[in-house]
C-alpha atoms as a PDB file:
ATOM      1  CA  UNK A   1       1.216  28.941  -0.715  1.00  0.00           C
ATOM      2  CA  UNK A   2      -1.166  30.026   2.706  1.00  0.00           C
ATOM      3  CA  UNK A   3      -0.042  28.517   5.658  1.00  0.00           C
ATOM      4  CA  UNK A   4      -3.840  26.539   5.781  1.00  0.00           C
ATOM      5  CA  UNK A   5      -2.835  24.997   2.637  1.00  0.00           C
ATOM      6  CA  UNK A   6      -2.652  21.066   2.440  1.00  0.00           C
ATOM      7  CA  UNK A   7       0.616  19.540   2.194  1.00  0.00           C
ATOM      8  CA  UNK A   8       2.194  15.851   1.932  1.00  0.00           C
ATOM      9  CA  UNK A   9       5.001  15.243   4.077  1.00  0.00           C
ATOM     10  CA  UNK A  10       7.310  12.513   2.223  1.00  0.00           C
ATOM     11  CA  UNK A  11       9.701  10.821   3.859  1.00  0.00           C
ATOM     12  CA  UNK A  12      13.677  10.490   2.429  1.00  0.00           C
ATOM     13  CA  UNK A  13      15.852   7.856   3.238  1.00  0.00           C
ATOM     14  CA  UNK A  14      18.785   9.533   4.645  1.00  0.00           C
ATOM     15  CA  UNK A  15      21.962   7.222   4.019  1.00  0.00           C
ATOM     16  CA  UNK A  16      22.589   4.128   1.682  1.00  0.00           C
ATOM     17  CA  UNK A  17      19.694   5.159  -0.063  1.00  0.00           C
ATOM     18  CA  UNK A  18      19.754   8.743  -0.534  1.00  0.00           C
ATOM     19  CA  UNK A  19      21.551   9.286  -3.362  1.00  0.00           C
ATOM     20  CA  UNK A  20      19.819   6.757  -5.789  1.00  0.00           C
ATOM     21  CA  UNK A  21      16.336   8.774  -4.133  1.00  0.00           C
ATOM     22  CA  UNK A  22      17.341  11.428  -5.007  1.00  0.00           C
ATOM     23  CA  UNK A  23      18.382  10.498  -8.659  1.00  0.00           C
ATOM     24  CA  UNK A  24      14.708   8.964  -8.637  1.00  0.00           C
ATOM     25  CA  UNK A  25      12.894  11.987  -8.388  1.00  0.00           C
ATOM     26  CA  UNK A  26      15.080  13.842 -10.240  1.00  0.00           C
ATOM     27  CA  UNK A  27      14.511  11.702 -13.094  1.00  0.00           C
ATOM     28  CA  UNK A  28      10.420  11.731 -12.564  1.00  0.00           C
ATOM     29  CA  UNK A  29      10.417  15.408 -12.856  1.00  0.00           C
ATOM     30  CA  UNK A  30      10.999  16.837  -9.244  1.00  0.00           C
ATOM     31  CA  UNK A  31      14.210  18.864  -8.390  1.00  0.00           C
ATOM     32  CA  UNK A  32      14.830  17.445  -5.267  1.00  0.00           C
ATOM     33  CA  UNK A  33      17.779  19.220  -3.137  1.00  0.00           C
ATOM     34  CA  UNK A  34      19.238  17.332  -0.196  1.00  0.00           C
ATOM     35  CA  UNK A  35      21.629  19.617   1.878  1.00  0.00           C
ATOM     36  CA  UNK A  36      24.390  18.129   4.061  1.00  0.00           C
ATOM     37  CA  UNK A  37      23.434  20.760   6.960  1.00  0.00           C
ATOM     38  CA  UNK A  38      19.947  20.359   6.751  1.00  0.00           C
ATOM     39  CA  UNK A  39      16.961  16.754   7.408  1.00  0.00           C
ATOM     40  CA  UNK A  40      14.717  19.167   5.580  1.00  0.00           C
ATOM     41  CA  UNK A  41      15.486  18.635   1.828  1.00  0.00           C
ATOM     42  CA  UNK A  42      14.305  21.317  -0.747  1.00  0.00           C
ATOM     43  CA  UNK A  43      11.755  20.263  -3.713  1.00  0.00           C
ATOM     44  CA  UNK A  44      10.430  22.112  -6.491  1.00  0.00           C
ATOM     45  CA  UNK A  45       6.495  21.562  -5.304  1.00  0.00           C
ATOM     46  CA  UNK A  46       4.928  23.752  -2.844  1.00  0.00           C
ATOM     47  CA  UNK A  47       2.469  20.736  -1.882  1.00  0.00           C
ATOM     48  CA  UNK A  48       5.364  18.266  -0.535  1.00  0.00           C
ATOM     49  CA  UNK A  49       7.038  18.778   2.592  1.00  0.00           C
ATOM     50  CA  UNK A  50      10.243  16.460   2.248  1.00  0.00           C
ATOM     51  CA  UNK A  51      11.765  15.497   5.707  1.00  0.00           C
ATOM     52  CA  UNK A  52      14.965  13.194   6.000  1.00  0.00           C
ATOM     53  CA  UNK A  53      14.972  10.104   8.188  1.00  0.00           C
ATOM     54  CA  UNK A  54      17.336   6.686   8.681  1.00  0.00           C
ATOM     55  CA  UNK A  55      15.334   3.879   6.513  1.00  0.00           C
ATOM     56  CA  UNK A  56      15.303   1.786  10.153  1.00  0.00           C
ATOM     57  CA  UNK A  57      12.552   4.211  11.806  1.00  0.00           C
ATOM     58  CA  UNK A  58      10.467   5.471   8.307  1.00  0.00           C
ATOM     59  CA  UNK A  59       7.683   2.844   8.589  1.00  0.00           C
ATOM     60  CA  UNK A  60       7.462   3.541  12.221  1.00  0.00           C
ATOM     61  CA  UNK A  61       6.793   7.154  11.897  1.00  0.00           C
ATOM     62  CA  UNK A  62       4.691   6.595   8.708  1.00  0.00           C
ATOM     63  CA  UNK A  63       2.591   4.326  11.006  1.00  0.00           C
ATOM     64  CA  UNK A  64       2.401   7.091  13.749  1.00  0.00           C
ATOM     65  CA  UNK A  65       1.096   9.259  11.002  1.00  0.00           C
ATOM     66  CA  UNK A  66       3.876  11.809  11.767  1.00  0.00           C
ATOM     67  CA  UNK A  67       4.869  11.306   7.849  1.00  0.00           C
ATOM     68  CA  UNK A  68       2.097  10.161   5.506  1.00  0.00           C
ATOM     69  CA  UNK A  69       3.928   8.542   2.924  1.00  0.00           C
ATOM     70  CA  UNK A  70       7.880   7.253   2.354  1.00  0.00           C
ATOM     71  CA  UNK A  71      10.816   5.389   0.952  1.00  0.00           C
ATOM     72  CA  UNK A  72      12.326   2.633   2.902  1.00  0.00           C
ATOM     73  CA  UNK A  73      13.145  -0.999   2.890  1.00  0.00           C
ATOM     74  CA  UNK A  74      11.205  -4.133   2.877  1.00  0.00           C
ATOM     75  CA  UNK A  75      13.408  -5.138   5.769  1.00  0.00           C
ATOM     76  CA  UNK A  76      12.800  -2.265   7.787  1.00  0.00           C
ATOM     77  CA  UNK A  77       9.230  -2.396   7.231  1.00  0.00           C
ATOM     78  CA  UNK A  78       9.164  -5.909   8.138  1.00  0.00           C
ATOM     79  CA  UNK A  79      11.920  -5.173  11.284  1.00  0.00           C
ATOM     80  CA  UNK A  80       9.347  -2.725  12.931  1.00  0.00           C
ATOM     81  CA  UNK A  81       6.350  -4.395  11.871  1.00  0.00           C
ATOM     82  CA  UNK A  82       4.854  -0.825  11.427  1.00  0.00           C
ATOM     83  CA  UNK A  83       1.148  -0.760  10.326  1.00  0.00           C
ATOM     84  CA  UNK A  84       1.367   1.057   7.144  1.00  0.00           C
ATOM     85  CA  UNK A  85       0.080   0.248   3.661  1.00  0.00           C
ATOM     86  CA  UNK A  86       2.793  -0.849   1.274  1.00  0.00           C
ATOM     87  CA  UNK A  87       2.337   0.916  -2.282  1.00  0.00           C
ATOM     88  CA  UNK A  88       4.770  -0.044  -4.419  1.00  0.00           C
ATOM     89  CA  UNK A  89       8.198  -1.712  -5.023  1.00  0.00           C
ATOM     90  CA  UNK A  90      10.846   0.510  -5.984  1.00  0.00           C
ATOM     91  CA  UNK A  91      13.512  -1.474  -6.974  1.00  0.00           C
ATOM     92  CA  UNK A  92      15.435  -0.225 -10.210  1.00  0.00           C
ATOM     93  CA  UNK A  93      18.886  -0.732 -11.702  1.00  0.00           C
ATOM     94  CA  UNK A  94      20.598   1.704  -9.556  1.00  0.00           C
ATOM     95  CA  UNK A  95      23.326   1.973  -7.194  1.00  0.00           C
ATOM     96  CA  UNK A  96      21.564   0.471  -3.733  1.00  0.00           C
ATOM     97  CA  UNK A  97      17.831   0.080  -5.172  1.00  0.00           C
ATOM     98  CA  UNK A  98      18.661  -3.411  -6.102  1.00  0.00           C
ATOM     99  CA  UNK A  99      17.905  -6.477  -4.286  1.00  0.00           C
ATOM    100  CA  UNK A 100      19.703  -7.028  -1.208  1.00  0.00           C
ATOM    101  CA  UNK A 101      19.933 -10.346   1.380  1.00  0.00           C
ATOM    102  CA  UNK A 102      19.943  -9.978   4.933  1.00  0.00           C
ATOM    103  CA  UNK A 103      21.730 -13.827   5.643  1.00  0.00           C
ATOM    104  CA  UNK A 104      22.709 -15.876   8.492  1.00  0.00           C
ATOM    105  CA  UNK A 105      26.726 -16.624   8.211  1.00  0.00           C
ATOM    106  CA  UNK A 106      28.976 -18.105  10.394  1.00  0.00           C
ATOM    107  CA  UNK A 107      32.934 -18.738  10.285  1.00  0.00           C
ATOM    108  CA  UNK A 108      34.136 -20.671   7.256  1.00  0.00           C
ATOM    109  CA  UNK A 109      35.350 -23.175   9.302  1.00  0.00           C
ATOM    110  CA  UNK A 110      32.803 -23.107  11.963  1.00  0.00           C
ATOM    111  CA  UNK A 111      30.760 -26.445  13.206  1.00  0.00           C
ATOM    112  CA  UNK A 112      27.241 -24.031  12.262  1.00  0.00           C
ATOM    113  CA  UNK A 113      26.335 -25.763   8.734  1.00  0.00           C
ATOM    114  CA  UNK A 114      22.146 -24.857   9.572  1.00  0.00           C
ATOM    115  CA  UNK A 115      20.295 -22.319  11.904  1.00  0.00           C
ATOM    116  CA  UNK A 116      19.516 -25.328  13.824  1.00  0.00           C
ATOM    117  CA  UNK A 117      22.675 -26.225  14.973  1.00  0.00           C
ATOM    118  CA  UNK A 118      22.433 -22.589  16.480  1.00  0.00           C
ATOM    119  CA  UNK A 119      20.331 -23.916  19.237  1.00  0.00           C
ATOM    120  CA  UNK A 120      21.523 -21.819  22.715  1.00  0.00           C
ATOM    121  CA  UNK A 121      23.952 -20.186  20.599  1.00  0.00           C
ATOM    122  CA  UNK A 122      24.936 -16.354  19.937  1.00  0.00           C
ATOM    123  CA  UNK A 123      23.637 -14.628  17.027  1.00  0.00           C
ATOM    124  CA  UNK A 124      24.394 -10.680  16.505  1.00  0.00           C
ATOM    125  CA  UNK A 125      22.569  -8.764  14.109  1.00  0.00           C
ATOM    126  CA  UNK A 126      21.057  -5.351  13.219  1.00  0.00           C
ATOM    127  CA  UNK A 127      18.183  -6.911  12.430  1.00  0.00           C
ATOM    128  CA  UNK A 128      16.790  -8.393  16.186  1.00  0.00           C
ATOM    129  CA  UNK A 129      13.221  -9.176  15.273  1.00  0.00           C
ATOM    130  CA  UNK A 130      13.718 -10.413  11.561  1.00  0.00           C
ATOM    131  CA  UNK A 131      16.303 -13.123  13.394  1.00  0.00           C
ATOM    132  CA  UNK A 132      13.992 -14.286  16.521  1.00  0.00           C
ATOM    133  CA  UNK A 133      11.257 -14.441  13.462  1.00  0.00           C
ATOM    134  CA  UNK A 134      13.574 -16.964  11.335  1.00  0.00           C
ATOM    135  CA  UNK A 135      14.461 -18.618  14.610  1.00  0.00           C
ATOM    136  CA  UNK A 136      11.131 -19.391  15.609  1.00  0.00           C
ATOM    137  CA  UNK A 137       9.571 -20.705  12.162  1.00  0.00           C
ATOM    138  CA  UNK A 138      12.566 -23.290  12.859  1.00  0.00           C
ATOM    139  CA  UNK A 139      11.952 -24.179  15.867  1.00  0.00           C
ATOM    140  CA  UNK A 140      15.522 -22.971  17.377  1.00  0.00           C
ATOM    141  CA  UNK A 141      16.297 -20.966  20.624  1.00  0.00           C
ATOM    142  CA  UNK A 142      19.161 -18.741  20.466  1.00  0.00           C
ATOM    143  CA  UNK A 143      20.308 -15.568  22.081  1.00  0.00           C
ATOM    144  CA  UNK A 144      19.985 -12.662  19.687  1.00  0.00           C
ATOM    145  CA  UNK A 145      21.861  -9.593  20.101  1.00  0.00           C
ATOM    146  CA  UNK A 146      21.484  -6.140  18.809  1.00  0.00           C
ATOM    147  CA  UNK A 147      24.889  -5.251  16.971  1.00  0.00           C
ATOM    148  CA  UNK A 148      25.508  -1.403  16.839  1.00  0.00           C
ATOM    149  CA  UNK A 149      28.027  -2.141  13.337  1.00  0.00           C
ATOM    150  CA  UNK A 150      30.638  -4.208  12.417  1.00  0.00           C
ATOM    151  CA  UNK A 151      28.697  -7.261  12.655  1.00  0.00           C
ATOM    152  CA  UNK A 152      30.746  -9.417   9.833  1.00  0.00           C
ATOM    153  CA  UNK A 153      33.845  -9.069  12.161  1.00  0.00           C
ATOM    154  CA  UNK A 154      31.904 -10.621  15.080  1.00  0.00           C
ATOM    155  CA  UNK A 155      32.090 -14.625  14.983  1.00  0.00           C
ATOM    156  CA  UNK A 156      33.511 -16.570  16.345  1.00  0.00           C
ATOM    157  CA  UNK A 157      34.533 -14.449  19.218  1.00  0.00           C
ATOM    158  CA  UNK A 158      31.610 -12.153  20.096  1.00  0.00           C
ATOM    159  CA  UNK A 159      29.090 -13.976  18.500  1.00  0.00           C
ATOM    160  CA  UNK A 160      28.767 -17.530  17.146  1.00  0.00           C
ATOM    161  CA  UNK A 161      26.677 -15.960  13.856  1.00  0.00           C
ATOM    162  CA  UNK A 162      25.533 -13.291  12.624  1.00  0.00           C
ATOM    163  CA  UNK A 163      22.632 -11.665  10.658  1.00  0.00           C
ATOM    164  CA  UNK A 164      23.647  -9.309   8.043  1.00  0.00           C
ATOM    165  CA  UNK A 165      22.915  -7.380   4.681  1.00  0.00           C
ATOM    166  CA  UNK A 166      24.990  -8.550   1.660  1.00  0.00           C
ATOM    167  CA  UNK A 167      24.492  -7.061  -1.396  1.00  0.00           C
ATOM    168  CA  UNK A 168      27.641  -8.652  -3.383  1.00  0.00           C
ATOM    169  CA  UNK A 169      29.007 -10.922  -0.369  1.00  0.00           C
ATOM    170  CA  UNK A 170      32.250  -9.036  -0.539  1.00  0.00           C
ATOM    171  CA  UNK A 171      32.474  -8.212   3.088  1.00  0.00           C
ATOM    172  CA  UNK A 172      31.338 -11.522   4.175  1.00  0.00           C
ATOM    173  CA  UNK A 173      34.092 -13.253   2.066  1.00  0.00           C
ATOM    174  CA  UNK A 174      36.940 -10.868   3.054  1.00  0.00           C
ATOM    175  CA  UNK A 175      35.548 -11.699   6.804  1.00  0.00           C
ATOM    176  CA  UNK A 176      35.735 -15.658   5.712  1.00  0.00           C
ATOM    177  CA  UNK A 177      31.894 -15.767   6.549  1.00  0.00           C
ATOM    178  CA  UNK A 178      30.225 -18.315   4.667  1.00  0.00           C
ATOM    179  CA  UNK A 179      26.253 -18.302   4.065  1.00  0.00           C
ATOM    180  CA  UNK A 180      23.963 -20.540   6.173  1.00  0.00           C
ATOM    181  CA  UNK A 181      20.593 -19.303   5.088  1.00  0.00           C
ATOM    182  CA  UNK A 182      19.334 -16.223   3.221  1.00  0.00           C
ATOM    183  CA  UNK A 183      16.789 -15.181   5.916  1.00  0.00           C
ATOM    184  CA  UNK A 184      15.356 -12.262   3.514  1.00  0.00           C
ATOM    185  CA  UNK A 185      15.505 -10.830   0.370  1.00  0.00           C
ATOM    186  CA  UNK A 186      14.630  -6.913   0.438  1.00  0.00           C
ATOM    187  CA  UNK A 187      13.860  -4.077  -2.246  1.00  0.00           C
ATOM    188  CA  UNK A 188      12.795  -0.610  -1.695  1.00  0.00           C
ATOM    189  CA  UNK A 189       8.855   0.352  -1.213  1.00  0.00           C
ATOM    190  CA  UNK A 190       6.948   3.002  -1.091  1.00  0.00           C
ATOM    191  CA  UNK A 191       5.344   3.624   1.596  1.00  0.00           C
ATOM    192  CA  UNK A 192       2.109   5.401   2.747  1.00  0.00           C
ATOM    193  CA  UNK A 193      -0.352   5.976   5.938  1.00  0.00           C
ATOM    194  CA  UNK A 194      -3.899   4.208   6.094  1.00  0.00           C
ATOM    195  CA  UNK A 195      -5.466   7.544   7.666  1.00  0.00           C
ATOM    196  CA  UNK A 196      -3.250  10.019   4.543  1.00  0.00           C
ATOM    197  CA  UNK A 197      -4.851   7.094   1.981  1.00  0.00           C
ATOM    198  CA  UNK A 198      -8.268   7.976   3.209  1.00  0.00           C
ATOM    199  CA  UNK A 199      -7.767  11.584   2.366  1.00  0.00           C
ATOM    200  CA  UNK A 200      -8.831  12.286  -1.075  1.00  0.00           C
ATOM    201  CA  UNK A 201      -6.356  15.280  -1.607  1.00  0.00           C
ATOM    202  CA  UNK A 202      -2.722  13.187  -0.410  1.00  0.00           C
ATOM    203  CA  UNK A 203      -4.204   9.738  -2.151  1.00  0.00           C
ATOM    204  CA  UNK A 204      -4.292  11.903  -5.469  1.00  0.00           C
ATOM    205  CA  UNK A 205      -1.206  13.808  -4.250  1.00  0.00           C
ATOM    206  CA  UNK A 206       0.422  10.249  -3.846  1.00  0.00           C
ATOM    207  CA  UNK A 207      -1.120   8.379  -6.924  1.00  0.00           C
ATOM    208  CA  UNK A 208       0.398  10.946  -9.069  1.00  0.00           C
ATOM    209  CA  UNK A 209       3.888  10.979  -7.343  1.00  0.00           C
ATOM    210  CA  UNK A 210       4.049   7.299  -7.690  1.00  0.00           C
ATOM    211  CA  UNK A 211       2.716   6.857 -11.527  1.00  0.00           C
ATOM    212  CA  UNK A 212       6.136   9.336 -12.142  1.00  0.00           C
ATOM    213  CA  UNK A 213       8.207   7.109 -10.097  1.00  0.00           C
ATOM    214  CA  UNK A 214       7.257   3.937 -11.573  1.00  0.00           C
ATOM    215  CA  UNK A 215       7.459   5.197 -14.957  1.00  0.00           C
ATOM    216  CA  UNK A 216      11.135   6.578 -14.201  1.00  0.00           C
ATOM    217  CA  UNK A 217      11.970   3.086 -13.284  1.00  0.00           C
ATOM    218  CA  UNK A 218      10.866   2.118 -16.237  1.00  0.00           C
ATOM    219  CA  UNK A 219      12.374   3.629 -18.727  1.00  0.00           C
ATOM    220  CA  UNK A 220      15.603   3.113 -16.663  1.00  0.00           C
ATOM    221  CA  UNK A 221      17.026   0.249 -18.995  1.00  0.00           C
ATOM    222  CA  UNK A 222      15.197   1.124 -22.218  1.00  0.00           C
ATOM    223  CA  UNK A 223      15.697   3.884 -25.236  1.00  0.00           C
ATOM    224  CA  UNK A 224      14.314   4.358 -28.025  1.00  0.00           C
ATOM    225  CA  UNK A 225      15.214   3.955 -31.344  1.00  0.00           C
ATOM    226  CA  UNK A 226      14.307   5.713 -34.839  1.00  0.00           C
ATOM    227  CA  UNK A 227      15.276   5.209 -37.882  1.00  0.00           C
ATOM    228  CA  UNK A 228      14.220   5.262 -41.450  1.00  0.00           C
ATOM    229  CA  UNK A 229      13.426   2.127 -44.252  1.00  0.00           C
ATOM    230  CA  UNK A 230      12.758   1.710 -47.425  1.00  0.00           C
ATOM    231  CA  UNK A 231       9.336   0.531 -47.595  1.00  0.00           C
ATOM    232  CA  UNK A 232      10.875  -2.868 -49.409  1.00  0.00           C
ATOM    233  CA  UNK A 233      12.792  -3.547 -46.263  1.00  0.00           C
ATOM    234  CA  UNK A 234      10.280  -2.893 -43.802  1.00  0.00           C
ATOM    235  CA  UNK A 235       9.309  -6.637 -43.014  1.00  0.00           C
ATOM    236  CA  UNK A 236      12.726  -7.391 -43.060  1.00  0.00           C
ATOM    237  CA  UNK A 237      13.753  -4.510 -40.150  1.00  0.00           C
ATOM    238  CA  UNK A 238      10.625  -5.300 -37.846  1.00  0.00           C
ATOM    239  CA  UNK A 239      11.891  -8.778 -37.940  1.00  0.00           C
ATOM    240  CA  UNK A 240      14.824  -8.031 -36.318  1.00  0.00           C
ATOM    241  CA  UNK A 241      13.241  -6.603 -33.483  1.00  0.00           C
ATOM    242  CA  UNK A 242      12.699  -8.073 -29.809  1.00  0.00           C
ATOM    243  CA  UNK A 243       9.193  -9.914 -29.833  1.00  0.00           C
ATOM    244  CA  UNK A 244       7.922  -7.509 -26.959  1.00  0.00           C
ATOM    245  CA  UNK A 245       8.725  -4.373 -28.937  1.00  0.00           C
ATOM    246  CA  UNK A 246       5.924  -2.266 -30.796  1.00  0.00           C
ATOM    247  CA  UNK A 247       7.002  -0.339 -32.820  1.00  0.00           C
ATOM    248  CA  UNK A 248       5.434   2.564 -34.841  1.00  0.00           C
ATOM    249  CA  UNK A 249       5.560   3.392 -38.195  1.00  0.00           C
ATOM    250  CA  UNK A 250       4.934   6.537 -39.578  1.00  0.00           C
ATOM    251  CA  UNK A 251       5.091   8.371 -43.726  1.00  0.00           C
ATOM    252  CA  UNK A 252       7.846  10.661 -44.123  1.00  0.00           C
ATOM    253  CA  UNK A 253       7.749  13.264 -47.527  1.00  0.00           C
ATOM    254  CA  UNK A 254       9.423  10.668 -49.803  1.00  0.00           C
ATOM    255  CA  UNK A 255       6.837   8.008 -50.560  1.00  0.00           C
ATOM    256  CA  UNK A 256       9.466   5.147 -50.611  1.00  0.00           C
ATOM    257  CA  UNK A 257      10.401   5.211 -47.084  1.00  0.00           C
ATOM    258  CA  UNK A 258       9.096   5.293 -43.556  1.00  0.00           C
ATOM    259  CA  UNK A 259       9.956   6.351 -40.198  1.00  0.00           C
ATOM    260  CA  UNK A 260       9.872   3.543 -37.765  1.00  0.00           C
ATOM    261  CA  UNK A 261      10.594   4.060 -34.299  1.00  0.00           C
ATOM    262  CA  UNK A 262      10.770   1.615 -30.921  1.00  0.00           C
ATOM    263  CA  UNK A 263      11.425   1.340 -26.963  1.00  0.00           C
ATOM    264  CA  UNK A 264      13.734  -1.783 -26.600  1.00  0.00           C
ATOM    265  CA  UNK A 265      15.879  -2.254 -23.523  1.00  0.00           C
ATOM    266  CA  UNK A 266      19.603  -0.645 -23.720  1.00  0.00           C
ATOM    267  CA  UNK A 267      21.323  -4.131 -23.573  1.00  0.00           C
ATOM    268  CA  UNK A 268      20.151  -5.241 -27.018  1.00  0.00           C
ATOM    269  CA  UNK A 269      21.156  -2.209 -28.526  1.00  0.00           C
ATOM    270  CA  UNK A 270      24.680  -2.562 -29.474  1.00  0.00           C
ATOM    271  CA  UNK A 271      24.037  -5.413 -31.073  1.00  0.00           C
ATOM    272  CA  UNK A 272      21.067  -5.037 -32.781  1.00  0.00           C
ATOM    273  CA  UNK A 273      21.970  -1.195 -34.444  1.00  0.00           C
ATOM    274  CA  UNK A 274      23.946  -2.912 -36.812  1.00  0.00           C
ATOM    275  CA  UNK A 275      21.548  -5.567 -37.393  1.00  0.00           C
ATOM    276  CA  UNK A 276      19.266  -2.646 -38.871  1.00  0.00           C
ATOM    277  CA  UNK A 277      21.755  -0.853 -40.769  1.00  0.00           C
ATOM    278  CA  UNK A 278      22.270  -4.357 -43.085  1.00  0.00           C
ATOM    279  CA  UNK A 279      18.470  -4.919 -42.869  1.00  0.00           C
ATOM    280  CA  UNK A 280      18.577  -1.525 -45.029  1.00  0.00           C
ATOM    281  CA  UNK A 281      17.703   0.993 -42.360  1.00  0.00           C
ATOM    282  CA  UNK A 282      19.609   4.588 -42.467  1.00  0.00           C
ATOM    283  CA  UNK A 283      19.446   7.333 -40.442  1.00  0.00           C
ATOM    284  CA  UNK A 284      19.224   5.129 -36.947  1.00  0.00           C
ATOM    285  CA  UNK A 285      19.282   7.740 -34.075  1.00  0.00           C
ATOM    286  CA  UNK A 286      19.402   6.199 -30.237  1.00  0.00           C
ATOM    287  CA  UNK A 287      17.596   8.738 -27.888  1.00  0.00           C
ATOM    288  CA  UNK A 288      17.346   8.204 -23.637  1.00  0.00           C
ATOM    289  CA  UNK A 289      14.087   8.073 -22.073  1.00  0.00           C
ATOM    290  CA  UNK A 290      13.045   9.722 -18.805  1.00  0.00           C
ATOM    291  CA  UNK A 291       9.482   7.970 -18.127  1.00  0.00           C
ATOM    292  CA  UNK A 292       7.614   5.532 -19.245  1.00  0.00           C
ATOM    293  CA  UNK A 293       4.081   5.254 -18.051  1.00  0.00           C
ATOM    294  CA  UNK A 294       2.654   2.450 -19.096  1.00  0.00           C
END
């Protein structure tokens, strides 16, 4: 590739998120390398420039135009209120790409029961400008400070509350934190520049790197199933399937069956493979699926 050559510089989250990112594009087709040693990671496409960043300053840089286009979270992109364009939202099945809660907690036994009783108070968080945000569309004053880690362990001696991420309110139990308020809820998003979007070469570039995503995501919780019937028990078969799946039916060589074949998500199917094997159906082969692009 010529030096003069266009390229798309993507942005990786570089910690919680980085594995499950990197799964991501593995599973849409890219071999994506991420080196301990390096913030450059390796990918299989001479057009992508890959560069490895903390999800806290992505949308910032995005919006400086120093990347055009990234994964990060919803709370981060809210935290720096960054001017970017928000393309998609990522969130999949997969170790930290769930939905997460930034909440407002206090001590179990605490006299804090809403965020107004925080008026004048303490509050310690990561996340200063999401909390002065929730503070203000209530009305309450409170001293917000920026906590550098640790912030469960905080109240009620360094802070009356806290703002903090839970994803399974493990920490904030074994800390005897109890919830006040879920402040936000946050997936991740894909993230681009206004100026990169108004390029017709990185909008394509983009557009196609995101239909792969999404249709990785997808197929994350589905497989597909094949199987053959005899043509009597055909009826019977599609009836056990989920009312959302469409399934296709094709001739085989012997006249008196068919091949019938389906996407249904992988939760049904250990109950419903032997469904199909009384219905009359033989031959019932479960196969993963990398994309689905709907």
């Amino acid at each position: 590739m010529s030096e003069t050559a266009p390229r798309l510089r993507l942005g990786i989250p570089k910690g919680s998120l980085q594995e499950t990112t990197q799964k991501l594009f593995q599973r849409a087709g890219y071999d994506l390398r991420i080196s301990g040693r390096s913030y450059y990671p390796d990918i299989d496409d001479d057009e992508i420039q890959c560069i490895l960043i903390r999800p806290q300053e992505m949308a910032r840089y995005v919006a400086q135009g120093v990347i055009d286009c990234a994964i990060t979270g919803l709370d981060w992109m809210l935290e720096t209120g960054a001017d970017v364009v928000e393309m998609a939202d990522l969130q999949a099945p997969w170790p930290n790409y769930g939905k997460v809660r930034w909440v407002m907690a206090s001590k179990e036994d605490s006299p804090f029961d809403t965020v107004r009783d925080l008026e004048g108070r303490h509050i310690a968080t990561e996340a200063v400008g999401m909390t002065r945000r929730f503070l203000a569309e209530h009305g309450v004053t409170a001293n917000v400070e920026f906590s550098w880690g640790a912030t469960e362990v905080k109240p009620p001696i360094l802070a009356d509350a806290i703002v903090d991420v839970s994803e399974t309110g493990s920490s904030l139990r074994a800390n005897k934190l109890r919830v006040m308020h879920v402040v936000l809820e946050s997936t991740p998003r894909f993230i681009a520049n206004r100026e990169a979007l108004g390029e017709a070469w990185k909008l394509a570039k983009i557009e196609r790197m995101l239909m792969l995503l999404k249709g990785a995501i997808a197929a994350a919780t589905r497989v597909l199933l094949a199987m053959n019937v005899p043509k009597p028990r055909v009826e019977a078969v599609l009836g056990l399937l989920p009312a959302l799946a469409t399934p296709t039916v094709s001739t085989l060589a012997d006249p008196d069956w068919v091949d019938l074949s389906t996407v249904i998500s992988d939760g049904q199917v250990r109950e419903l493979i032997p469904r199909l094997y009384a219905a009359g159906a033989r031959g019932i082969i479960e196969l993963p699926i990398n994309k689905i692009i709907e």
